[in-house]
Protein backbone atom coordinates (compact mmCIF):
# COMPACT_ATOMS: atom_id res chain seq x y z
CA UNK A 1 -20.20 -13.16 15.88
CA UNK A 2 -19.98 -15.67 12.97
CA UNK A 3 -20.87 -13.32 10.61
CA UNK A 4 -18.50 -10.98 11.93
CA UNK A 5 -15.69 -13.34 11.92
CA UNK A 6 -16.85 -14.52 8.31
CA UNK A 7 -16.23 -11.44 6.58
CA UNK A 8 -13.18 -10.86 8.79
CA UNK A 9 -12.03 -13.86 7.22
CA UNK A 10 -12.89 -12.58 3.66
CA UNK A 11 -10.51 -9.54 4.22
CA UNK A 12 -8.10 -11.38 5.61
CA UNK A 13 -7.74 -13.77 2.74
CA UNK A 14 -8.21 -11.21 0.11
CA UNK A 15 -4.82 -9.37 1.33
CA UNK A 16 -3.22 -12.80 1.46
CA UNK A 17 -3.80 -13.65 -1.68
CA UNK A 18 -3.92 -10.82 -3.32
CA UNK A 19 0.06 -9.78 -2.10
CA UNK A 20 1.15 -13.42 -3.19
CA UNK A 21 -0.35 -12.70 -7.01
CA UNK A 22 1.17 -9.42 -7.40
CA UNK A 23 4.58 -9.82 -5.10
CA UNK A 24 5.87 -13.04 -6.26
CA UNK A 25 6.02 -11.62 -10.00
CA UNK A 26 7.15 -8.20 -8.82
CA UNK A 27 9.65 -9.80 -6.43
CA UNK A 28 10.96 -12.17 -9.46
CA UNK A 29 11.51 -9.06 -11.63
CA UNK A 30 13.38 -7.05 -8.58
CA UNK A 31 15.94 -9.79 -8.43
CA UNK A 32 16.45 -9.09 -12.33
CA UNK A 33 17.24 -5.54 -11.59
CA UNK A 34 19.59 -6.56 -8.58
CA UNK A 35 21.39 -8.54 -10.80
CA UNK A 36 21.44 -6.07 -13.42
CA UNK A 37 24.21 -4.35 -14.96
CA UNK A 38 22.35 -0.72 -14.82
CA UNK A 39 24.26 0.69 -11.89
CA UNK A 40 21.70 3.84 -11.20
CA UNK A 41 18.26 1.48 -11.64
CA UNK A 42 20.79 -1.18 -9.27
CA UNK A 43 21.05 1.57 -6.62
CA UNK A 44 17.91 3.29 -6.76
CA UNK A 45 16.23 -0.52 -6.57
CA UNK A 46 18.81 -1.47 -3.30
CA UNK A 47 17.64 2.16 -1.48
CA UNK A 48 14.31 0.45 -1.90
CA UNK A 49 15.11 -2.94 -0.46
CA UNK A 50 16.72 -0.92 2.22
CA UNK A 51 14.04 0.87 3.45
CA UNK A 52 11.34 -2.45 3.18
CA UNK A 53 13.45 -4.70 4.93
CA UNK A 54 14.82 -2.05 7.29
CA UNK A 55 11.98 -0.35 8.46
CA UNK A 56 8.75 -2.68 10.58
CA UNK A 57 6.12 -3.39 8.29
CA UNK A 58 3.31 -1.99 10.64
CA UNK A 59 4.99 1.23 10.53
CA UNK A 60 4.89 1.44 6.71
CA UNK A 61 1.38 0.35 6.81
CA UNK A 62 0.77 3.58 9.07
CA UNK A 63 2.41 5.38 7.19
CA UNK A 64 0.98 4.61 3.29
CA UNK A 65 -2.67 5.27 4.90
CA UNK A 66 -1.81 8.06 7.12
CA UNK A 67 0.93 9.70 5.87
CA UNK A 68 -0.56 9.24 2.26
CA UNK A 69 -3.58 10.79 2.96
CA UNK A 70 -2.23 13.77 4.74
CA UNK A 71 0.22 14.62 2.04
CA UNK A 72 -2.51 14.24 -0.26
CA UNK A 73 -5.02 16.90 2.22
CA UNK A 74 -1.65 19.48 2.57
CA UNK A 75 -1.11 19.99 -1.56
CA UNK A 76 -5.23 20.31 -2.02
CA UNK A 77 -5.96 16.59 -3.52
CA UNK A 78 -9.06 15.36 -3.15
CA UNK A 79 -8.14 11.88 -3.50
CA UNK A 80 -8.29 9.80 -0.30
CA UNK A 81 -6.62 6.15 -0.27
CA UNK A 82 -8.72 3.58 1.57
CA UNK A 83 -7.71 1.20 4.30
CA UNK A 84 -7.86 -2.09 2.27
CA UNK A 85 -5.84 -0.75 -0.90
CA UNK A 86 -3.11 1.11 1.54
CA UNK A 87 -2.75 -2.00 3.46
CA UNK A 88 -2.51 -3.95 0.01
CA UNK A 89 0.25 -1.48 -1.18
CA UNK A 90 1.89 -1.39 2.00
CA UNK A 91 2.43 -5.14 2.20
CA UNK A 92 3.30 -5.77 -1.38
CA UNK A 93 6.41 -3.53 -0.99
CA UNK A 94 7.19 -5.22 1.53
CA UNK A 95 6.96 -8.58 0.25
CA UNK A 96 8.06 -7.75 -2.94
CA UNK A 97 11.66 -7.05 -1.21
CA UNK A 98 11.77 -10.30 0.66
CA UNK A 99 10.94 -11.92 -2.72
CA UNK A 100 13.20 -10.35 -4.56
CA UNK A 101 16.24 -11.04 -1.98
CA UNK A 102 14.94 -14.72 -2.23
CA UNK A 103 14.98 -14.88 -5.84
CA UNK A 104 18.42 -13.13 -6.45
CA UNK A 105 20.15 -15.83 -3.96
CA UNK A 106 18.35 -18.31 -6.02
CA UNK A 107 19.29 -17.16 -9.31
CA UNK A 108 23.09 -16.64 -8.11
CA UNK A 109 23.26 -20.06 -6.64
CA UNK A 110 22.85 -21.75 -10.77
CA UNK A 111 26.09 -22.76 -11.66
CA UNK A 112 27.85 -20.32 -14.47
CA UNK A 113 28.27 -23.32 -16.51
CA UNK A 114 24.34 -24.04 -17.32
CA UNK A 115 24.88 -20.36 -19.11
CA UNK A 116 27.71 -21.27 -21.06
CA UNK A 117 25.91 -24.77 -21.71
CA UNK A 118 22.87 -23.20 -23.42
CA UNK A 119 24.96 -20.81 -25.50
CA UNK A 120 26.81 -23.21 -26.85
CA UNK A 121 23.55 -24.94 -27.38
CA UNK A 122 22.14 -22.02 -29.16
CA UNK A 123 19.76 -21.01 -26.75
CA UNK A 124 18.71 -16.92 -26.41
CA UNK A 125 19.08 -15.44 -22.76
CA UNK A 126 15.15 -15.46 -22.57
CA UNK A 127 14.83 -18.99 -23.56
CA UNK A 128 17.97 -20.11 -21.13
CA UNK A 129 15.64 -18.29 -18.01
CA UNK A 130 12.54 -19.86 -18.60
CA UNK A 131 13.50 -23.17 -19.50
CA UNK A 132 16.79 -23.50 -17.55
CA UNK A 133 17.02 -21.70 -15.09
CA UNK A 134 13.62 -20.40 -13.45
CA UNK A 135 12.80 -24.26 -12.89
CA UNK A 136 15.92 -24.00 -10.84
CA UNK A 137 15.40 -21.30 -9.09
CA UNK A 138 12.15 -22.25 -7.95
CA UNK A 139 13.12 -25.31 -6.98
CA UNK A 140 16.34 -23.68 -4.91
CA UNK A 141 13.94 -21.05 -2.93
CA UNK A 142 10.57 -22.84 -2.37
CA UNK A 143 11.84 -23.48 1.67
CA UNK A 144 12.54 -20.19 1.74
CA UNK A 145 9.86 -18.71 -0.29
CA UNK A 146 7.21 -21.26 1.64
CA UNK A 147 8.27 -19.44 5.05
CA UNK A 148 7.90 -16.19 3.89
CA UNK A 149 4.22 -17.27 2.80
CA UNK A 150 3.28 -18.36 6.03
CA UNK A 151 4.66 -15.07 7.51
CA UNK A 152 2.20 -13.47 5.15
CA UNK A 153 -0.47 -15.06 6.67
CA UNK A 154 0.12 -13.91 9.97
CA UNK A 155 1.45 -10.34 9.07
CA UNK A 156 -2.05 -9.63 7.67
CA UNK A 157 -3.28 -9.50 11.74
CA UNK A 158 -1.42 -6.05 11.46
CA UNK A 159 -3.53 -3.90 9.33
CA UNK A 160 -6.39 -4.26 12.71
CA UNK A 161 -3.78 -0.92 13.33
CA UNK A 162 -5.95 1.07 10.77
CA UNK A 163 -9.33 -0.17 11.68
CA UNK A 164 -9.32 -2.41 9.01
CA UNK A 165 -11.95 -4.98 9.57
CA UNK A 166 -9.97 -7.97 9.00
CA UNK A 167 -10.08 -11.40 10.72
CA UNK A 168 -7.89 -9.93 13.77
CA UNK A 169 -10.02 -6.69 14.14
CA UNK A 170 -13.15 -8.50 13.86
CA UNK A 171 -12.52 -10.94 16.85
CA UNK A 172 -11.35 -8.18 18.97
CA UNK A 173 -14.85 -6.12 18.11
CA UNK A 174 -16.87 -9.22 18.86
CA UNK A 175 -14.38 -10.42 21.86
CA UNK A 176 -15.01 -6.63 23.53
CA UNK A 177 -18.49 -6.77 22.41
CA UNK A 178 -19.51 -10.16 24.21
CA UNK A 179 -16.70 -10.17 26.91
CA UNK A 180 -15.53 -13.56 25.98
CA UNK A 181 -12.64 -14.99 24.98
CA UNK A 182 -13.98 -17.32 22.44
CA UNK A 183 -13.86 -15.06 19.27
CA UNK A 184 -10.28 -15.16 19.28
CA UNK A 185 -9.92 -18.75 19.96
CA UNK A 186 -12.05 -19.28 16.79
CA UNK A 187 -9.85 -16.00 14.95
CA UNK A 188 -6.64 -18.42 15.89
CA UNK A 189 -8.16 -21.72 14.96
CA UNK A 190 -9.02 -19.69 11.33
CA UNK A 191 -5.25 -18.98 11.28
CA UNK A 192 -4.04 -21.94 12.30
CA UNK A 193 -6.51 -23.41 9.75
CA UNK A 194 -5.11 -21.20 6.54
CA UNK A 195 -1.72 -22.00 7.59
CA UNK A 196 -2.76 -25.73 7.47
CA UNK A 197 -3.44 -25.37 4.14
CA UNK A 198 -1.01 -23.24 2.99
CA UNK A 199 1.85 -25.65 4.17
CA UNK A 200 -0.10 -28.57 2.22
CA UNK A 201 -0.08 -26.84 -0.96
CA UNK A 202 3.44 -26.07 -0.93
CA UNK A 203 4.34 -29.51 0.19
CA UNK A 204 2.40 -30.50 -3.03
CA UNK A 205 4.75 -27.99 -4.70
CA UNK A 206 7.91 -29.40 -4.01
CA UNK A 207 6.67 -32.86 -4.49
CA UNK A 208 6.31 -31.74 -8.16
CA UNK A 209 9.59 -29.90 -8.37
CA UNK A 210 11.35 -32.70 -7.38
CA UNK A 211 12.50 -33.68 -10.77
CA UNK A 212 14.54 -30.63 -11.38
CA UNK A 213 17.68 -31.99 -9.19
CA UNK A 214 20.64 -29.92 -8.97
């Protein structure tokens, strides 16, 4: 059962950490677009959010590793998606959308005049976002940002839906298995455990962002 739990645990992390890498960027860049001038990339980009935020995420996890493969088996590709990287694409659209919703809120919430500051300052657009504003920002949405981190943790438990073995699916084997209850007690005290941690790092976080005062 420890075994079993342990590489649970491995998937389970993996996915977590692996959506926070690539959404957070991704989400960053969406609010960019959202704020963007480009009316058809600005509506093609708010379809997107649309259907992420609109739709449950276990249904587009479903549907990116079962609907994916079956369009792929009905126009004669061989290529088959696997559990872990459909799950992985699955939740980082997702994310990505809440991100990027997060960010945009953030970024419209600096004061106009910082802008007109730095230009008078001399300062190019790129140099005004890194050094101005995206300490800001960050500073703005970490509450925000922090919750949506811990939802992450628990919104990996979904992707048991494909048979992926992750921490979830692995205590429910072993639970079925041995007809006890304690695999999930240990599955939630692993949970409980990463979210422990989680919330201490991004305490540390805002500790440290603390200088940039609005």
């Amino acid at each position: 059962m420890v075994l079993e739990l342990a590489n649970g645990l491995g998937v389970t992390l993996s996915l977590f950490a692996l959506t926070l890498v690539i959404s957070i960027p991704l989400g960053f860049f969406g609010s960019q677009i959202s704020l963007s001038k480009n009316k058809i990339g600005k509506g093609i980009y708010n379809v997107y959010l649309v259907i992420m935020r609109g739709t449950p995420l276990i249904l587009q996890v479903l549907f990116l590793y079962f609907g994916l493969n079956l369009l792929f088996t009905n126009i004669g590709v061989s290529f088959r998606i696997g559990r872990f990287e459909s799950a992985l694409l699955s939740f980082v659209l997702n994310y990505t959308a809440y991100y990027s919703e997060i960010f945009r809120g953030g970024i419209q919430s600096i004061n106009r005049g910082q802008y007109e500051a730095a230009s008078v300052l001399g300062l190019g657009k790129g140099l005004t976002m890194r050094k101005i504003v995206i300490p800001q920002v960050f500073k703005i949405v970490m509450p925000s940002l922090g919750n949506e981190v811990i939802n992450l943790v628990k919104d990996t438990a979904l992707v048991s839906i494909i048979a992926l073995g992750d921490l979830l699916k692995m205590a429910q084997s072993a639970a079925m298995r041995e007809a006890s209850v304690v695999p999930f007690i240990v599955a939630m005290l692993f949970y409980l455990a990463i979210n422990a941690i989680v919330q201490l790092v991004l305490k540390q976080i805002e500790k440290r962002m603390n200088y940039y005062r609005i």
